[in-house]
C-alpha atoms as a PDB file:
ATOM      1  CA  UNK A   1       0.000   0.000   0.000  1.00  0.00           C
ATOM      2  CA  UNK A   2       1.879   3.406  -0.811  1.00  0.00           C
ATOM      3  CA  UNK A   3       1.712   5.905   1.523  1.00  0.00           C
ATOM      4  CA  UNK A   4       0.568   9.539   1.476  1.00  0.00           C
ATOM      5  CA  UNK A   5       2.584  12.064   2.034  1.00  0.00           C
ATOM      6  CA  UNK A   6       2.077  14.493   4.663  1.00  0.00           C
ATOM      7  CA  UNK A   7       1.685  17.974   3.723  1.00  0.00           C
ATOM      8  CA  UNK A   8       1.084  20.167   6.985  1.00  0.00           C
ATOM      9  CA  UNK A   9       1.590  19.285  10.388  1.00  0.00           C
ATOM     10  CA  UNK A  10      -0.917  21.094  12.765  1.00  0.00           C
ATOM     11  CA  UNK A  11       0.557  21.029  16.198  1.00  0.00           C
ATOM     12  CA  UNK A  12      -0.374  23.246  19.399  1.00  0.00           C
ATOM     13  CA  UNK A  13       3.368  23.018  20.460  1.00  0.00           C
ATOM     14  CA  UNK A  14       3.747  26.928  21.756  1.00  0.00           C
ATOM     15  CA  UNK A  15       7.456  26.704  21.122  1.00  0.00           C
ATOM     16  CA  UNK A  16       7.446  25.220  17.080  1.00  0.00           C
ATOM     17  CA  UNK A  17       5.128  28.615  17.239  1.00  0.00           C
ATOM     18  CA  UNK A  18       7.468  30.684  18.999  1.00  0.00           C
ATOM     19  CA  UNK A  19      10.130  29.482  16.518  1.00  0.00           C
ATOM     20  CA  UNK A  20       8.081  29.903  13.505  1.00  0.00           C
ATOM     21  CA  UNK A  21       6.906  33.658  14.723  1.00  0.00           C
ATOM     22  CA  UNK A  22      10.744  34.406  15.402  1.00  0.00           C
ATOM     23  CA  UNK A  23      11.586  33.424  11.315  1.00  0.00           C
ATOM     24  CA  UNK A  24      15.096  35.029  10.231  1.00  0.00           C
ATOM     25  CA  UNK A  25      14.766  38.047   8.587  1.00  0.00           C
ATOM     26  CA  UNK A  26      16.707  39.008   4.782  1.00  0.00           C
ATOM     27  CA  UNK A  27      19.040  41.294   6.140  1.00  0.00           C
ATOM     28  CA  UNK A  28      20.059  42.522   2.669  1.00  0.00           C
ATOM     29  CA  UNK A  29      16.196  43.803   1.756  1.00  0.00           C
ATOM     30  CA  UNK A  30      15.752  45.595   5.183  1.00  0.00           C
ATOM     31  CA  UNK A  31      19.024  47.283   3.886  1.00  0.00           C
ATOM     32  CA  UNK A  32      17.210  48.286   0.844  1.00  0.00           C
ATOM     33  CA  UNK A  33      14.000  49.019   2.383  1.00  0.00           C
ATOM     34  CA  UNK A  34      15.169  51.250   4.943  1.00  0.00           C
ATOM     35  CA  UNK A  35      18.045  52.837   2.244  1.00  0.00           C
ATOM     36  CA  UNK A  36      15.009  53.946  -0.062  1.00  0.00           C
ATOM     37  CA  UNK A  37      12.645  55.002   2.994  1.00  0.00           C
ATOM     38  CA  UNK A  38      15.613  57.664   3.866  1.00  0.00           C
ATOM     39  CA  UNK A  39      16.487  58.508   0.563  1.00  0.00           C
ATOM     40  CA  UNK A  40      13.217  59.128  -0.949  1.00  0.00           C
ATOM     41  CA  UNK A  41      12.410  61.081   2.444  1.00  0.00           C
ATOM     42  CA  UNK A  42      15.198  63.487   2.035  1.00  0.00           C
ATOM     43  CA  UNK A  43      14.938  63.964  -1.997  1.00  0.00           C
ATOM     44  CA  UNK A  44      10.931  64.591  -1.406  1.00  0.00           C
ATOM     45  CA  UNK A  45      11.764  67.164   1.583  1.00  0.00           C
ATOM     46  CA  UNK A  46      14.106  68.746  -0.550  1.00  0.00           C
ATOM     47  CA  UNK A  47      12.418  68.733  -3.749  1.00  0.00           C
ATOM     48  CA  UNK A  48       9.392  69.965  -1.641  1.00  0.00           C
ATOM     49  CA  UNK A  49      11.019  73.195  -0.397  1.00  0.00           C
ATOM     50  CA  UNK A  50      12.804  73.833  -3.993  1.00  0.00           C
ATOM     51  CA  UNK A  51       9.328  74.310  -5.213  1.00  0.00           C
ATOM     52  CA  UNK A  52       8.082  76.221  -2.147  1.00  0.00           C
ATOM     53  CA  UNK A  53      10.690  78.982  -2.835  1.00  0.00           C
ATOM     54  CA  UNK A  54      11.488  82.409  -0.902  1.00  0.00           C
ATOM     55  CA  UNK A  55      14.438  83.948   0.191  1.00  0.00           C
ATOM     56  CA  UNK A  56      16.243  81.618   2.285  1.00  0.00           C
ATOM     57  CA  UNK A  57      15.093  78.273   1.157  1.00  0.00           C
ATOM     58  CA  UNK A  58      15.581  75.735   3.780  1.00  0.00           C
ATOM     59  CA  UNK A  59      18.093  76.854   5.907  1.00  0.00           C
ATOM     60  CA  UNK A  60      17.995  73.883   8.133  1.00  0.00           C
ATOM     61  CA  UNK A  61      17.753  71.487   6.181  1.00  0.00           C
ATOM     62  CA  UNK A  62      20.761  72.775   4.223  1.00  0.00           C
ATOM     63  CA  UNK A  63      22.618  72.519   7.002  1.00  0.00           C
ATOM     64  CA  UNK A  64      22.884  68.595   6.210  1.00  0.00           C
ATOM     65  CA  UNK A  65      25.703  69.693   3.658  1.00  0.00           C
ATOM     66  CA  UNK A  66      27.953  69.904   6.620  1.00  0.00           C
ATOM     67  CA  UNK A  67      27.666  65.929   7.508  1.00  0.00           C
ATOM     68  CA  UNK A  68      27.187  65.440   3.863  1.00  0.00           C
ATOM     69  CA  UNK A  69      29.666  66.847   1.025  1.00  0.00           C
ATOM     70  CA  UNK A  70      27.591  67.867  -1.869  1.00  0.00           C
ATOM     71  CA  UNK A  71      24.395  68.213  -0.408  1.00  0.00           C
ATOM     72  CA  UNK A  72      22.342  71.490  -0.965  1.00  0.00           C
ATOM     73  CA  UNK A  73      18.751  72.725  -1.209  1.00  0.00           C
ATOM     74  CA  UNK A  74      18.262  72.219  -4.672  1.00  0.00           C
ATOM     75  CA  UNK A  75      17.262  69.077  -7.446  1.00  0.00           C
ATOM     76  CA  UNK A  76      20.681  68.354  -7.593  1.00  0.00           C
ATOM     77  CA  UNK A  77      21.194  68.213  -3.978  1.00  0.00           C
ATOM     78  CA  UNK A  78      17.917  65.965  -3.864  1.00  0.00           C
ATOM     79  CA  UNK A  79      19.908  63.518  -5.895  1.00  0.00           C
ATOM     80  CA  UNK A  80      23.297  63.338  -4.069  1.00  0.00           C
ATOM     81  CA  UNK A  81      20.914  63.210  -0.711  1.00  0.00           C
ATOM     82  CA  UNK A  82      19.507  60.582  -2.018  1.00  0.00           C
ATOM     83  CA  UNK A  83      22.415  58.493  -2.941  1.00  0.00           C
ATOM     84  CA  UNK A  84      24.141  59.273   0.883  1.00  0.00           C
ATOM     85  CA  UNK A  85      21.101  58.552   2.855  1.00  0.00           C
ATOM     86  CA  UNK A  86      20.349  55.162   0.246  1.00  0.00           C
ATOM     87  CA  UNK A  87      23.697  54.242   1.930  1.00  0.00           C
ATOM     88  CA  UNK A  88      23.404  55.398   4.895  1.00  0.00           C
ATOM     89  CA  UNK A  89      20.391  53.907   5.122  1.00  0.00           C
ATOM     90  CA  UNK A  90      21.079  50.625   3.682  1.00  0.00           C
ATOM     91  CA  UNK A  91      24.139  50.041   6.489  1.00  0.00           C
ATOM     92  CA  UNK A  92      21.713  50.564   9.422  1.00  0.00           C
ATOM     93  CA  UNK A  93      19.058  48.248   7.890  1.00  0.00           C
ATOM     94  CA  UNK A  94      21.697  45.527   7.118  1.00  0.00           C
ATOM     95  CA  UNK A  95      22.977  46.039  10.940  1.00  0.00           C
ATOM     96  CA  UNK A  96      19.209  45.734  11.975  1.00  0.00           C
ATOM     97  CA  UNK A  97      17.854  42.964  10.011  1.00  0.00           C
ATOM     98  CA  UNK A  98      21.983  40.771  11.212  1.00  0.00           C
ATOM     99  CA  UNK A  99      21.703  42.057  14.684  1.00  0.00           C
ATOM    100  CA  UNK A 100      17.785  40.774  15.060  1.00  0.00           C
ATOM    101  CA  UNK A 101      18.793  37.228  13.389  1.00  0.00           C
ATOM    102  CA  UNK A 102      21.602  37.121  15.555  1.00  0.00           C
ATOM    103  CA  UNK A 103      19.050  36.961  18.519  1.00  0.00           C
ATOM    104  CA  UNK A 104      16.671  35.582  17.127  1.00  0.00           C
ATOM    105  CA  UNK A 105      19.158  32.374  16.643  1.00  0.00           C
ATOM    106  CA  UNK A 106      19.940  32.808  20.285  1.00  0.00           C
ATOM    107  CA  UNK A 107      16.228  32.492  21.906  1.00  0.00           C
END
């Protein structure tokens, strides 16, 4: 007689749940995710007080071109922003999503 094979498992064992609620995470697309979240906030920020206009246009926010070389209140300086906080932004999400599987693998 050939036997079927099993396709699910349905157990109430709390700690195959704990283990399958603490799944590893892709470290490399939190990297990405949290790289574009950054990037697209400081291009649309930017890009958002270019087209506002006045006399001093975003005079705080320029002051970003200190901790980054390039940067400036203006399309281009949307699109260097961009590309530092992208990497910025990827670093800390790559840290995140390795530092969480890292205890995740512990517990």
């Amino acid at each position: 007689m050939p036997q079927t094979p099993r396709h699910h498992q349905s157990s109430d064992d709390p700690q195959q749940a704990v283990t399958v609620g603490l799944a590893r995470l892709h470290a490399r697309a939190w990297g990405i995710a949290v790289g574009l979240l950054l990037g697209f906030v400081l291009a649309a920020a930017t890009l958002l007080l270019v087209a506002k206009g006045g006399t001093q246009v975003g005079q705080h926010l320029a002051l970003l071109g200190v901790f980054l070389p390039g940067y400036s209140v203006s399309v281009r300086g949307a699109l260097v922003g961009f590309v530092y906080l992208f990497v910025i932004g990827y670093a800390l999400g790559r840290f995140m999503g390795t530092l969480y599987n890292a205890f995740a693998r512990d517990s």
